[in-house]
PDB file of N, CA and C in Angstrom:
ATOM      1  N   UNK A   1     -23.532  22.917  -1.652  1.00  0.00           N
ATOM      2  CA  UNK A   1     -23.151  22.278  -2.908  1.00  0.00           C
ATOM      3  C   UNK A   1     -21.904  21.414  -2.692  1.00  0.00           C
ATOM      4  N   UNK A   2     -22.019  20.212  -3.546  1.00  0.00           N
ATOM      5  CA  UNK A   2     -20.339  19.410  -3.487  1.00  0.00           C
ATOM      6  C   UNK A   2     -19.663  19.485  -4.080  1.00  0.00           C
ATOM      7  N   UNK A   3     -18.576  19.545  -3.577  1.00  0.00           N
ATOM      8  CA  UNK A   3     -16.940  20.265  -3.938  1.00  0.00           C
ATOM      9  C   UNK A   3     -16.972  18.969  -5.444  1.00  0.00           C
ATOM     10  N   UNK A   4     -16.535  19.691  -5.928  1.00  0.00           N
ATOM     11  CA  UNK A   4     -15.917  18.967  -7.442  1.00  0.00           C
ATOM     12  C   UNK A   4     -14.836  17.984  -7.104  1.00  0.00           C
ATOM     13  N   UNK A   5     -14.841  17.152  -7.966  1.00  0.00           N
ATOM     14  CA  UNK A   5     -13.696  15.943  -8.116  1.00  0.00           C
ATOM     15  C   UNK A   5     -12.521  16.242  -8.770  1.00  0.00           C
ATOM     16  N   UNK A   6     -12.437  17.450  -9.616  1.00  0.00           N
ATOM     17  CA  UNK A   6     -11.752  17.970 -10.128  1.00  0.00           C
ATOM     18  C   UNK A   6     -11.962  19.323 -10.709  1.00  0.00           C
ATOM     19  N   UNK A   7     -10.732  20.292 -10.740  1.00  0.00           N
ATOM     20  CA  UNK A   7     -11.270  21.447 -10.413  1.00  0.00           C
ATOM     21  C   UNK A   7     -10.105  22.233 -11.892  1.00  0.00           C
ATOM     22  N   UNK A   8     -10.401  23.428 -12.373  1.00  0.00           N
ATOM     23  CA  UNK A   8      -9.190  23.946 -13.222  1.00  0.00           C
ATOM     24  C   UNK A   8      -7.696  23.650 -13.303  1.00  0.00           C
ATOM     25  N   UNK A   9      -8.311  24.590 -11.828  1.00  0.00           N
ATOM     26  CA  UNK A   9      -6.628  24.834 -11.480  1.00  0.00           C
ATOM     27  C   UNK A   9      -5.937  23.835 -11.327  1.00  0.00           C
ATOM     28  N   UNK A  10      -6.459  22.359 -10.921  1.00  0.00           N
ATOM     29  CA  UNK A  10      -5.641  21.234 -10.742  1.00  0.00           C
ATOM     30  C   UNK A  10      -5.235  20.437 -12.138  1.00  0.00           C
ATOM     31  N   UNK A  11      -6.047  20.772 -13.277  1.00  0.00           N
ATOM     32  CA  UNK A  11      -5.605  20.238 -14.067  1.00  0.00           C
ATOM     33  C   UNK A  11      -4.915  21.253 -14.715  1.00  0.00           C
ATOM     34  N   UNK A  12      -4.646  22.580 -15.052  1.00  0.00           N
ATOM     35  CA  UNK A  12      -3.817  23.432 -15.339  1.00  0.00           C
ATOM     36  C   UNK A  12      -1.965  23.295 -14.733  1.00  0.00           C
ATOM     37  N   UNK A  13      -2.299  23.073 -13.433  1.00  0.00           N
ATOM     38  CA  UNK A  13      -0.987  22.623 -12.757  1.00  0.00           C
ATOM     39  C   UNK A  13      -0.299  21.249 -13.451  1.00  0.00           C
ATOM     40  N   UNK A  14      -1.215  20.258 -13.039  1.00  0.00           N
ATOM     41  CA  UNK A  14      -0.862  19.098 -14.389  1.00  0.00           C
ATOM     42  C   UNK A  14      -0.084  19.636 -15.484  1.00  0.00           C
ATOM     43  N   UNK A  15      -0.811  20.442 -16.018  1.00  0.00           N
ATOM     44  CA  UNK A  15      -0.364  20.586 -17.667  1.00  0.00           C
ATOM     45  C   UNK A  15       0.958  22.211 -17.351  1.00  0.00           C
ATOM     46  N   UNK A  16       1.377  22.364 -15.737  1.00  0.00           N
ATOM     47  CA  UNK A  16       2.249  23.579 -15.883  1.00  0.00           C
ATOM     48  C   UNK A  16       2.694  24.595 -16.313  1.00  0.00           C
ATOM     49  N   UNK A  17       0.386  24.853 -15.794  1.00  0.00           N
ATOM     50  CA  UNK A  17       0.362  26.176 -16.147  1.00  0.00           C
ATOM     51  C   UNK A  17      -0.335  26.638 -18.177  1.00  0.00           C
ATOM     52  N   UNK A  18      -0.530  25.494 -18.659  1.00  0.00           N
ATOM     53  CA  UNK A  18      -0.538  26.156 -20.043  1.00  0.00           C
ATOM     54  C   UNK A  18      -2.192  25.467 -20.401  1.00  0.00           C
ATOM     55  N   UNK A  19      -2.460  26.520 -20.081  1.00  0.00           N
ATOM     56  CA  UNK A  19      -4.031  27.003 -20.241  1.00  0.00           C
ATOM     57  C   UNK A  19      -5.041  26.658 -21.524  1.00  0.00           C
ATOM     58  N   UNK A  20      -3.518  26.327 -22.678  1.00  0.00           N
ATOM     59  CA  UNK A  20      -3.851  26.184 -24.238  1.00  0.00           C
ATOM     60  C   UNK A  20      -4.684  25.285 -23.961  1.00  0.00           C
ATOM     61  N   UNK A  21      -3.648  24.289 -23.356  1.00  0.00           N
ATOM     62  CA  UNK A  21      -3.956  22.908 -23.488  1.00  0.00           C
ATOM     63  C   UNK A  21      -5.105  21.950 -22.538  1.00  0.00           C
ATOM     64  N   UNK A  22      -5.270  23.227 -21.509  1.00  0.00           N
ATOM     65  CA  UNK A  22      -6.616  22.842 -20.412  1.00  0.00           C
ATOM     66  C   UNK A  22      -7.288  22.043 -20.972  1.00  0.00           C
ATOM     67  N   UNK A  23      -8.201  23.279 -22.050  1.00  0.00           N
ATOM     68  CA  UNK A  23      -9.812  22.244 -22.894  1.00  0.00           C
ATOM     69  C   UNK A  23      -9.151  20.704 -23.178  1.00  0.00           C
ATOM     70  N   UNK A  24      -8.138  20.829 -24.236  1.00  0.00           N
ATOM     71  CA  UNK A  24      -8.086  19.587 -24.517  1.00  0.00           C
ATOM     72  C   UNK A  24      -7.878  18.517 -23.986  1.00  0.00           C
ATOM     73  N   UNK A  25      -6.888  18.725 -22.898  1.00  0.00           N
ATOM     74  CA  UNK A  25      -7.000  17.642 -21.788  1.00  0.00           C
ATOM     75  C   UNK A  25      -7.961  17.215 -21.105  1.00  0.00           C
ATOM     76  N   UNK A  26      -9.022  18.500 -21.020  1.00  0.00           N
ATOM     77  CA  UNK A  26     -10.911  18.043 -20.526  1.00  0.00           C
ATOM     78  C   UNK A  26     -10.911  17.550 -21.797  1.00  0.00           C
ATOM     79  N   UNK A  27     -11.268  17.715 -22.852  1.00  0.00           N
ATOM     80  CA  UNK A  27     -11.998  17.205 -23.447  1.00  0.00           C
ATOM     81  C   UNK A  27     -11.751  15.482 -23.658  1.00  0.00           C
ATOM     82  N   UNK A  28     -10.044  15.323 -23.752  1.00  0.00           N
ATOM     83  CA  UNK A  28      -9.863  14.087 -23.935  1.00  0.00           C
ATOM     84  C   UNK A  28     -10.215  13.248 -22.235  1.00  0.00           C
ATOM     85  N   UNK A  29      -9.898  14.052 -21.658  1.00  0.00           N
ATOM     86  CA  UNK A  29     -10.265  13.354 -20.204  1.00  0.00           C
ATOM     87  C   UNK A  29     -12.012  12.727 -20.299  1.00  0.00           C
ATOM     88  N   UNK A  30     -13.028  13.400 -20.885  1.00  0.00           N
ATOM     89  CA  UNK A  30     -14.444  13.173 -20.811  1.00  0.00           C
ATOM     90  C   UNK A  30     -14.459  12.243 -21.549  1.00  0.00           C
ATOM     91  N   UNK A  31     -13.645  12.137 -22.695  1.00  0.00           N
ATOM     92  CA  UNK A  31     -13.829  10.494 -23.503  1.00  0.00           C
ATOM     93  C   UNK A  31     -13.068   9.908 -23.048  1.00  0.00           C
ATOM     94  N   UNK A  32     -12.452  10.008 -22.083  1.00  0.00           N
ATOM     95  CA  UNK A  32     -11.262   8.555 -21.341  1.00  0.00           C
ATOM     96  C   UNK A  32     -12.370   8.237 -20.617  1.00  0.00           C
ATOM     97  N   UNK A  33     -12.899   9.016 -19.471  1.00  0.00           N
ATOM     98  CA  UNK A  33     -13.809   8.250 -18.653  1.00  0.00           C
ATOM     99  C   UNK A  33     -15.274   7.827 -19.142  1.00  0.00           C
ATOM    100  N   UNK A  34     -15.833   8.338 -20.044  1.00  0.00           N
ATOM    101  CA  UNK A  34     -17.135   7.639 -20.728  1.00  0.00           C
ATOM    102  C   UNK A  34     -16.647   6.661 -21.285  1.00  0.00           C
ATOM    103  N   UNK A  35     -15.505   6.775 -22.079  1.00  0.00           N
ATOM    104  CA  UNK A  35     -15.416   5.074 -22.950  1.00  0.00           C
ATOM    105  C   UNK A  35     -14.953   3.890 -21.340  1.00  0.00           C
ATOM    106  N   UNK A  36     -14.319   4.147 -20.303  1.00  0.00           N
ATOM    107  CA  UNK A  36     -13.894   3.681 -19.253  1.00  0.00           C
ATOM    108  C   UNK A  36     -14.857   2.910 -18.516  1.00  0.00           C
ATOM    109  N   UNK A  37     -16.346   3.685 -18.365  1.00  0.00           N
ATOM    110  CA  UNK A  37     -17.482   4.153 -17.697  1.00  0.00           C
ATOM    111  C   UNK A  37     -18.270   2.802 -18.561  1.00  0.00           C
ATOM    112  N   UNK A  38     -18.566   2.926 -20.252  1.00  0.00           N
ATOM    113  CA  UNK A  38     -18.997   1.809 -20.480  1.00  0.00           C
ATOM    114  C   UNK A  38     -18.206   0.744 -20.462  1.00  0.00           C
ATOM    115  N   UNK A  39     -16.893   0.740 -21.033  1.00  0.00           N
ATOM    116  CA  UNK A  39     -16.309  -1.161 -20.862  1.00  0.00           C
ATOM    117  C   UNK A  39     -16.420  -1.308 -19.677  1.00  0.00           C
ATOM    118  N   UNK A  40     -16.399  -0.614 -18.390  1.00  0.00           N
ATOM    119  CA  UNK A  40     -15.987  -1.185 -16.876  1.00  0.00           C
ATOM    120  C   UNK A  40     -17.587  -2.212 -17.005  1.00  0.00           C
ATOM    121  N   UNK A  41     -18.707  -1.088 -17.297  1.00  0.00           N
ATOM    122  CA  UNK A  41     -20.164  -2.198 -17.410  1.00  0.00           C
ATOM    123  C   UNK A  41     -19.748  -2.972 -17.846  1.00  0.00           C
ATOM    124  N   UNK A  42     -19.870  -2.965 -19.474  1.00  0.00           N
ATOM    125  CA  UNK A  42     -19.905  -4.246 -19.858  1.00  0.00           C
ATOM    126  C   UNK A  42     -19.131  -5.305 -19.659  1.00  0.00           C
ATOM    127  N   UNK A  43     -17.760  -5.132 -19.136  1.00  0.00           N
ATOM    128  CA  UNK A  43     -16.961  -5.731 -18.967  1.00  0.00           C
ATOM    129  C   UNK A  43     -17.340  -7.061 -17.854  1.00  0.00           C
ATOM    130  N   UNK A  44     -17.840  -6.061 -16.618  1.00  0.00           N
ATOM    131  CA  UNK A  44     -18.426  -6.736 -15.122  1.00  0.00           C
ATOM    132  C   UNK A  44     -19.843  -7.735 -15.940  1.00  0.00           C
ATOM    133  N   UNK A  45     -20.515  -6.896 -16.341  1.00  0.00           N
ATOM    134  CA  UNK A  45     -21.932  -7.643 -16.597  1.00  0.00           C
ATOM    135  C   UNK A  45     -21.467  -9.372 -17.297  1.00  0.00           C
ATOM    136  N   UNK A  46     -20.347  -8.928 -18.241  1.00  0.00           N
ATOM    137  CA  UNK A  46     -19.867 -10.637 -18.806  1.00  0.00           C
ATOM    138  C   UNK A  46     -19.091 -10.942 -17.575  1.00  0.00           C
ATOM    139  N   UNK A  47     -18.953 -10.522 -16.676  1.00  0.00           N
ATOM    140  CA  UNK A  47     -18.074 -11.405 -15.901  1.00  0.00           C
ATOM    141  C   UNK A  47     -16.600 -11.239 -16.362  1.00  0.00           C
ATOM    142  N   UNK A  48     -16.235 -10.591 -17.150  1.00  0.00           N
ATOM    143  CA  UNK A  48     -14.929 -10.369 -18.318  1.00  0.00           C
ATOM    144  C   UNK A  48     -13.870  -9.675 -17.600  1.00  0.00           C
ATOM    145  N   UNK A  49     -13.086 -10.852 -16.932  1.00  0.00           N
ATOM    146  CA  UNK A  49     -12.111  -9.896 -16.065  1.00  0.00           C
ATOM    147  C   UNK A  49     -10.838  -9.504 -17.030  1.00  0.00           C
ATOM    148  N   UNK A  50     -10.680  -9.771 -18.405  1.00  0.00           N
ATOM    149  CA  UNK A  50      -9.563  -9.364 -18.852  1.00  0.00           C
ATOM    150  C   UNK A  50      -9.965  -8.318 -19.685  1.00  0.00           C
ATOM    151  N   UNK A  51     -11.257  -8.232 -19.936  1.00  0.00           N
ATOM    152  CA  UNK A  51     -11.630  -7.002 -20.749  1.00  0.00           C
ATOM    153  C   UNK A  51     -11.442  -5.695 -19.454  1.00  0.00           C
ATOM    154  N   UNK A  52     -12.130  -5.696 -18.307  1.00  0.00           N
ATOM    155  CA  UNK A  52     -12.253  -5.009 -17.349  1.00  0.00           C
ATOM    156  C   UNK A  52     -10.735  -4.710 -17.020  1.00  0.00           C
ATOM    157  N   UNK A  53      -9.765  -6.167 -17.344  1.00  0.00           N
ATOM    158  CA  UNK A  53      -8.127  -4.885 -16.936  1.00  0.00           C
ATOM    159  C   UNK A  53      -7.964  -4.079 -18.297  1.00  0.00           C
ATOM    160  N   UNK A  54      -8.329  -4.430 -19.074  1.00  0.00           N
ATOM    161  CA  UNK A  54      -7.818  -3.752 -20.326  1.00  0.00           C
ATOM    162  C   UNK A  54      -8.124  -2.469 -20.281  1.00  0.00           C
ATOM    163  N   UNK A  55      -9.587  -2.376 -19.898  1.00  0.00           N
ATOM    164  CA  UNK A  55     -10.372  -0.709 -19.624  1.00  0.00           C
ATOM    165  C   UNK A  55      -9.198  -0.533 -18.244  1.00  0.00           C
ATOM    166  N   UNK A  56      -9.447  -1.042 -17.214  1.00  0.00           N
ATOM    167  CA  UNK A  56      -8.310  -0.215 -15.956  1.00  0.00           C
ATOM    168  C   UNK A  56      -7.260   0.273 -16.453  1.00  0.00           C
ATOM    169  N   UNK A  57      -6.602  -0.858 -17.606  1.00  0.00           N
ATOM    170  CA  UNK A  57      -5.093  -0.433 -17.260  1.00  0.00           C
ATOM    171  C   UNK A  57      -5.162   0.949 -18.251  1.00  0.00           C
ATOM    172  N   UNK A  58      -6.119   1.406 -19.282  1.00  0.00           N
ATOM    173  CA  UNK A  58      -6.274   2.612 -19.627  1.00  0.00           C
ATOM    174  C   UNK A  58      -6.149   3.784 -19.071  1.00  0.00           C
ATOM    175  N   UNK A  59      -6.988   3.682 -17.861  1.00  0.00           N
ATOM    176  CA  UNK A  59      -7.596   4.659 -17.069  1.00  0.00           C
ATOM    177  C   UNK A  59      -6.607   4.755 -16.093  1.00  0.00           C
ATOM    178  N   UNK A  60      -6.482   3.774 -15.483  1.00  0.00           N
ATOM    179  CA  UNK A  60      -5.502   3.858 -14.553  1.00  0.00           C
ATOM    180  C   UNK A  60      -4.562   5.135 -14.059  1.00  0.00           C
ATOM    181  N   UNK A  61      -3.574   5.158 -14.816  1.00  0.00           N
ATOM    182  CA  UNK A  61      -2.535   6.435 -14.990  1.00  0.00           C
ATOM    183  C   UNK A  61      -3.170   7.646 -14.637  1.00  0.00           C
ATOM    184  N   UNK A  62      -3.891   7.974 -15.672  1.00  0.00           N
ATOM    185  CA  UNK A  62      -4.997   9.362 -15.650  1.00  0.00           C
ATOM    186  C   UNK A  62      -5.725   9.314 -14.132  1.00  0.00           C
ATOM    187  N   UNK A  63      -6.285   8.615 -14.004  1.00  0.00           N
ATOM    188  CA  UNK A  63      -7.133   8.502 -12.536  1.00  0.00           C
ATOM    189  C   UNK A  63      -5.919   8.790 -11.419  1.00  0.00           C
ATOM    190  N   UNK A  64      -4.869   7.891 -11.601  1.00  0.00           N
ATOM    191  CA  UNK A  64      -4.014   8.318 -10.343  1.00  0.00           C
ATOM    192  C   UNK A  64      -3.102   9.933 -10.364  1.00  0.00           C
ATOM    193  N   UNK A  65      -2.952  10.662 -12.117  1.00  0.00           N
ATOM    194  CA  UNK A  65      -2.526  11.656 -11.967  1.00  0.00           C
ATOM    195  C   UNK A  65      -3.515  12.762 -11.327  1.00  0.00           C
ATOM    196  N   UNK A  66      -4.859  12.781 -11.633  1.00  0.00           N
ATOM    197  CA  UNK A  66      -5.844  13.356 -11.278  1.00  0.00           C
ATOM    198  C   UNK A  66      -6.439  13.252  -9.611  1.00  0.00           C
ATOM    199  N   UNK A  67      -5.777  12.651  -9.411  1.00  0.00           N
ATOM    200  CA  UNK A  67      -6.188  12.005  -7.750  1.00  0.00           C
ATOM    201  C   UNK A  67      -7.282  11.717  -7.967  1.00  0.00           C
ATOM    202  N   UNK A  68      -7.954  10.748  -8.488  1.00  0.00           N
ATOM    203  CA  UNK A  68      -9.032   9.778  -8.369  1.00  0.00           C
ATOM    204  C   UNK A  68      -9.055   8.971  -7.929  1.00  0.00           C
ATOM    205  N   UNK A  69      -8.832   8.734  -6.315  1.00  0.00           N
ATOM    206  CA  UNK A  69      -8.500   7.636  -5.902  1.00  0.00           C
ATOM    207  C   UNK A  69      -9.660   6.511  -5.746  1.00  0.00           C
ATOM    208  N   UNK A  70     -10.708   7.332  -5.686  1.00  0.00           N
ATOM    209  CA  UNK A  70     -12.009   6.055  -5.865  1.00  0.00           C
ATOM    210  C   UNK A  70     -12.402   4.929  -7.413  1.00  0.00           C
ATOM    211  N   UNK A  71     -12.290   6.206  -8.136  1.00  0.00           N
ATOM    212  CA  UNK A  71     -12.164   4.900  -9.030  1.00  0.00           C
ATOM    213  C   UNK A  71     -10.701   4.142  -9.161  1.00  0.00           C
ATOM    214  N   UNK A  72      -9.988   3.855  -8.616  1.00  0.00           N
ATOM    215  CA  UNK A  72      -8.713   3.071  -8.693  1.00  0.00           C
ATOM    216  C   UNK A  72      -8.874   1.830  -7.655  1.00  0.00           C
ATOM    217  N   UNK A  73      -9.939   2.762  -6.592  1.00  0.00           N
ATOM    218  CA  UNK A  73     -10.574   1.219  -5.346  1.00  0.00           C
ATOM    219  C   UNK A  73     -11.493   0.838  -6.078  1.00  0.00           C
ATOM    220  N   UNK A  74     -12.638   1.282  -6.640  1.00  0.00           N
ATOM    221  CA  UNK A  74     -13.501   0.635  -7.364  1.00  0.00           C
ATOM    222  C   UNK A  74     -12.826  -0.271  -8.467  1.00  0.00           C
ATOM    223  N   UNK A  75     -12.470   0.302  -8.977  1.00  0.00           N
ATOM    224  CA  UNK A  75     -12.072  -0.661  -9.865  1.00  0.00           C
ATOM    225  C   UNK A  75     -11.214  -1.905  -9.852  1.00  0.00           C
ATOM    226  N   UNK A  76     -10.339  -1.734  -8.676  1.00  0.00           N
ATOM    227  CA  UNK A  76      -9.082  -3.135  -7.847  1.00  0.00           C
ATOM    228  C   UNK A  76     -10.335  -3.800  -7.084  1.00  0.00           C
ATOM    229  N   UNK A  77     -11.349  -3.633  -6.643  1.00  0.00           N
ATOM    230  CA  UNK A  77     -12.063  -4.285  -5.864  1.00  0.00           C
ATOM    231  C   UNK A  77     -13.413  -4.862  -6.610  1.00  0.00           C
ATOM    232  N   UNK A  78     -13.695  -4.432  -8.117  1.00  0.00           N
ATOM    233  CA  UNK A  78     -13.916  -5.343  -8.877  1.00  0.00           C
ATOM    234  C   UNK A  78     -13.282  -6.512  -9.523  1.00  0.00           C
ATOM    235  N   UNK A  79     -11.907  -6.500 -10.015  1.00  0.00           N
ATOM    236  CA  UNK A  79     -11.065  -7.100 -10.331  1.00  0.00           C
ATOM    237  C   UNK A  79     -11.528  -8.497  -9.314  1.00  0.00           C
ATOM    238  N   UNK A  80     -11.283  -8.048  -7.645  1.00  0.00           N
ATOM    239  CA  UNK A  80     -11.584  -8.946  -6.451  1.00  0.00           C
ATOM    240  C   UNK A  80     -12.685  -9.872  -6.833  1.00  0.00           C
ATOM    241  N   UNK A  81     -14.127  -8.628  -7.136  1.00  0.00           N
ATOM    242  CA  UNK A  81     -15.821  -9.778  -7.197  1.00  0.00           C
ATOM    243  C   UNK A  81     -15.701 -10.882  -8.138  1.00  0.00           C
ATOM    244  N   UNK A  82     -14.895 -10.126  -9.319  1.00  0.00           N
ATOM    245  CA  UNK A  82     -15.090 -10.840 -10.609  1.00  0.00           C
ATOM    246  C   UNK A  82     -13.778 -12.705 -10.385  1.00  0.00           C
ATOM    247  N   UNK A  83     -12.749 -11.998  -9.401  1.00  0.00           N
ATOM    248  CA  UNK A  83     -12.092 -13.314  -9.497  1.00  0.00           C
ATOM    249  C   UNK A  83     -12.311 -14.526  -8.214  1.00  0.00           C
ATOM    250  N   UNK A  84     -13.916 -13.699  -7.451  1.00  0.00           N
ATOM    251  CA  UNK A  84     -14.268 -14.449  -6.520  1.00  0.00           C
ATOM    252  C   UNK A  84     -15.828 -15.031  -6.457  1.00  0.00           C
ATOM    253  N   UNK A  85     -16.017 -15.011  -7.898  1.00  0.00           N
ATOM    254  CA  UNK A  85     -16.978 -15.247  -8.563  1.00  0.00           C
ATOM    255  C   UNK A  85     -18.528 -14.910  -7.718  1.00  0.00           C
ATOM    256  N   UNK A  86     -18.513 -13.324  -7.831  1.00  0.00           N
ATOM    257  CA  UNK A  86     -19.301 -12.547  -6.782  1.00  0.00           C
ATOM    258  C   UNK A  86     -20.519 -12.420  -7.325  1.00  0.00           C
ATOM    259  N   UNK A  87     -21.599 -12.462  -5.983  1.00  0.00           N
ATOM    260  CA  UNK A  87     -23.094 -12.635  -6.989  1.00  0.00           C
ATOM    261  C   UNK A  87     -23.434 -11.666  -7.821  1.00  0.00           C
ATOM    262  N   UNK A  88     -24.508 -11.833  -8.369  1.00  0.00           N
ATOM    263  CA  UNK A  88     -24.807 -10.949  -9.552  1.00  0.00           C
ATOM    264  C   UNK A  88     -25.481  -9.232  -8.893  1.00  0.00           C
ATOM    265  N   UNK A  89     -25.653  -9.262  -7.445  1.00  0.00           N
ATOM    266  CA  UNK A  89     -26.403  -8.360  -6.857  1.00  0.00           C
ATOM    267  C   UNK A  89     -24.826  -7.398  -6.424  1.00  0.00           C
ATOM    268  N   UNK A  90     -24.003  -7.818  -6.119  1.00  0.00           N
ATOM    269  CA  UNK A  90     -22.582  -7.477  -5.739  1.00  0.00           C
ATOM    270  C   UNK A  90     -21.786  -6.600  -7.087  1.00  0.00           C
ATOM    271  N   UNK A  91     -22.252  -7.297  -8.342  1.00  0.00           N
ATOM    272  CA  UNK A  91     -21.586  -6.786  -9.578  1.00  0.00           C
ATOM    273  C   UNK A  91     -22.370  -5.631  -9.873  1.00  0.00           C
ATOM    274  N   UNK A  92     -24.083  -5.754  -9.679  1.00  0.00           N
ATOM    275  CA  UNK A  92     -24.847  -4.474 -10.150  1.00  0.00           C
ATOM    276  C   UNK A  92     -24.288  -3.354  -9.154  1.00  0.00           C
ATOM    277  N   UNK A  93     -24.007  -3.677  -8.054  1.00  0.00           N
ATOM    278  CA  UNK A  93     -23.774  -2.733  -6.636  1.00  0.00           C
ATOM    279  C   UNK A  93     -23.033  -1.954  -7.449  1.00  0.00           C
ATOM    280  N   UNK A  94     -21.291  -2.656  -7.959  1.00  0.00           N
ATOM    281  CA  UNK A  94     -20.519  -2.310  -8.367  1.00  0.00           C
ATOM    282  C   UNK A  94     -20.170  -1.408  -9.588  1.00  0.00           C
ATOM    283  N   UNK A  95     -21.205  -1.869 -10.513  1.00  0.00           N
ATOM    284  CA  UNK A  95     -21.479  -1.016 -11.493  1.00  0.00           C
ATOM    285  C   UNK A  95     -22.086   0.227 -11.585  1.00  0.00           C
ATOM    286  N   UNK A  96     -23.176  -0.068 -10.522  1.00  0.00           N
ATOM    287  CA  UNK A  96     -23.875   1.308 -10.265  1.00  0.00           C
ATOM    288  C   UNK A  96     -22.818   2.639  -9.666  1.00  0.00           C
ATOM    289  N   UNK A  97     -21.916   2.112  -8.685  1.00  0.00           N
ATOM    290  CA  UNK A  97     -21.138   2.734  -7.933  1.00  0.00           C
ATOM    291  C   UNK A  97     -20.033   3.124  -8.859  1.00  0.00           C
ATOM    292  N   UNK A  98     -19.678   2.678  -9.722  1.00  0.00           N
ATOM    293  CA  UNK A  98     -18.390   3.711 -10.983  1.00  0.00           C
ATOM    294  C   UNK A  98     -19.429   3.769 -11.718  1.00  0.00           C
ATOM    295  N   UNK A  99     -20.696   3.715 -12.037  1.00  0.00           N
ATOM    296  CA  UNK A  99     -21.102   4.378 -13.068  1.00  0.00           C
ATOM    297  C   UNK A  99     -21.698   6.066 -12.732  1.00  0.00           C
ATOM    298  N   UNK A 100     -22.091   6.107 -11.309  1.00  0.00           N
ATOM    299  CA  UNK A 100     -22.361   7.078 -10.933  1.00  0.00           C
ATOM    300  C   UNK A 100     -21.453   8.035 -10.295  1.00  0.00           C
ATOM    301  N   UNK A 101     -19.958   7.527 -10.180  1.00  0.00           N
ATOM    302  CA  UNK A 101     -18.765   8.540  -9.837  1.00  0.00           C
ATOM    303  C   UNK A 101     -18.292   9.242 -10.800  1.00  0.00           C
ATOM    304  N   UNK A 102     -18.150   7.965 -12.117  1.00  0.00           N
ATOM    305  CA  UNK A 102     -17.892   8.576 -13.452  1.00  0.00           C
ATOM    306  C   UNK A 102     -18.854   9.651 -13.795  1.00  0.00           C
ATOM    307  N   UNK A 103     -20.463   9.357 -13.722  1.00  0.00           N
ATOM    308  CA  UNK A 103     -21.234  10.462 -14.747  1.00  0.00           C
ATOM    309  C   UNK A 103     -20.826  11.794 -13.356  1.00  0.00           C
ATOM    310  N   UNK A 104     -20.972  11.989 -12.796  1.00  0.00           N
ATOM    311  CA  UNK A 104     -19.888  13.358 -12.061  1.00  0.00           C
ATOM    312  C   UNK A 104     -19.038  13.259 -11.941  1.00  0.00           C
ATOM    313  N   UNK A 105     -17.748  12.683 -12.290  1.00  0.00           N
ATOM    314  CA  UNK A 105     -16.326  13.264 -12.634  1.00  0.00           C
ATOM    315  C   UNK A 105     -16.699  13.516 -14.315  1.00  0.00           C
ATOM    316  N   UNK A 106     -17.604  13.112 -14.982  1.00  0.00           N
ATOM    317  CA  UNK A 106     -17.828  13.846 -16.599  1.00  0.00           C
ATOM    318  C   UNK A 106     -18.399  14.929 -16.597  1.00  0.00           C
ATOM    319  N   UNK A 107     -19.810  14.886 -15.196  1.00  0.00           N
ATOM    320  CA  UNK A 107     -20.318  16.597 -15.454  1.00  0.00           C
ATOM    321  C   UNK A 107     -19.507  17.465 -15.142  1.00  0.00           C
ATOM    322  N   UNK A 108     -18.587  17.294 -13.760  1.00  0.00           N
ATOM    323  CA  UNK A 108     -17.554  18.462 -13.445  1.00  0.00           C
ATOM    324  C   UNK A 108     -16.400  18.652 -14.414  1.00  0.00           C
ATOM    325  N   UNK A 109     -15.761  17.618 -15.754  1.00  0.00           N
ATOM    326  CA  UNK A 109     -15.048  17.822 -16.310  1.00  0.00           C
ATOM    327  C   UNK A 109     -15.722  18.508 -16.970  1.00  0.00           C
ATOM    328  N   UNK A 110     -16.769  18.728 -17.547  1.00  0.00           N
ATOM    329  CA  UNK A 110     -17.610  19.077 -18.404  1.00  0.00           C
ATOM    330  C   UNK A 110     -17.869  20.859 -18.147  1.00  0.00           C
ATOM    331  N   UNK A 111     -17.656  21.084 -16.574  1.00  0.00           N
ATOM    332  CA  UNK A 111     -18.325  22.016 -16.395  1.00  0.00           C
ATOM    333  C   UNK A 111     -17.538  22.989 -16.294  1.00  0.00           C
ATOM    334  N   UNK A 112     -16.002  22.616 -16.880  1.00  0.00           N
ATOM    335  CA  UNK A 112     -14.456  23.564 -16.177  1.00  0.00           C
ATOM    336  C   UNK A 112     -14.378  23.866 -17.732  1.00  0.00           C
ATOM    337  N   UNK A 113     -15.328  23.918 -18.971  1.00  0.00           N
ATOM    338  CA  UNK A 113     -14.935  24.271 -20.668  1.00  0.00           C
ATOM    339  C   UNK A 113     -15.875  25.861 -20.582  1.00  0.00           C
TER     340      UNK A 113
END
């Protein structure tokens, strides 16, 4: 089986130890990255590189406290396709690839309630 992207205890430490507040930080964490998960699409599909920072610069923070370091390359290296006016086979690549890191960093957030 594969190791989780994120695990209790790491977000318990985050929050130092206070257990209250675990769920809610999953819970708000699962709607940071689903709402993240769709603007990053739609964002790429228009070609919309200022909508696409607007979703990063959201996520951003959270992803780097969480050690998510893939979506932080995925997402700086879209920023790249979109301002190097990258084909349309390059953007689906791209989308597919945070859309499918996100829906498992949501099932494993999902799966620590």
């Amino acid at each position: 089986m594969k190791e989780p992207l994120v695990n209790r205890k790491m977000i318990a430490d985050l929050l130092y130890g206070d257990e209250e507040y675990v769920d809610l930080f999953i819970d708000a964490s699962v709607e940071s990255f689903t709402e993240f998960r769709d603007h990053f699409g739609q964002s790429m599909r228009l070609k919309n590189i200022e909508n696409l920072k607007s979703a990063g610069h959201k996520i951003k923070p959270v992803a780097q406290i969480m050690k998510l370091d893939p979506i932080i390359e995925m997402y700086e290296n879209s920023k790249i396709l979109l301002a190097n006016n990258a084909t349309d086979l390059d953007i689906a690549m791209a989308i597919d690839a945070m859309q499918n890191y996100c829906d498992e960093l949501i099932e494993d957030l999902k799966s620590l309630k």
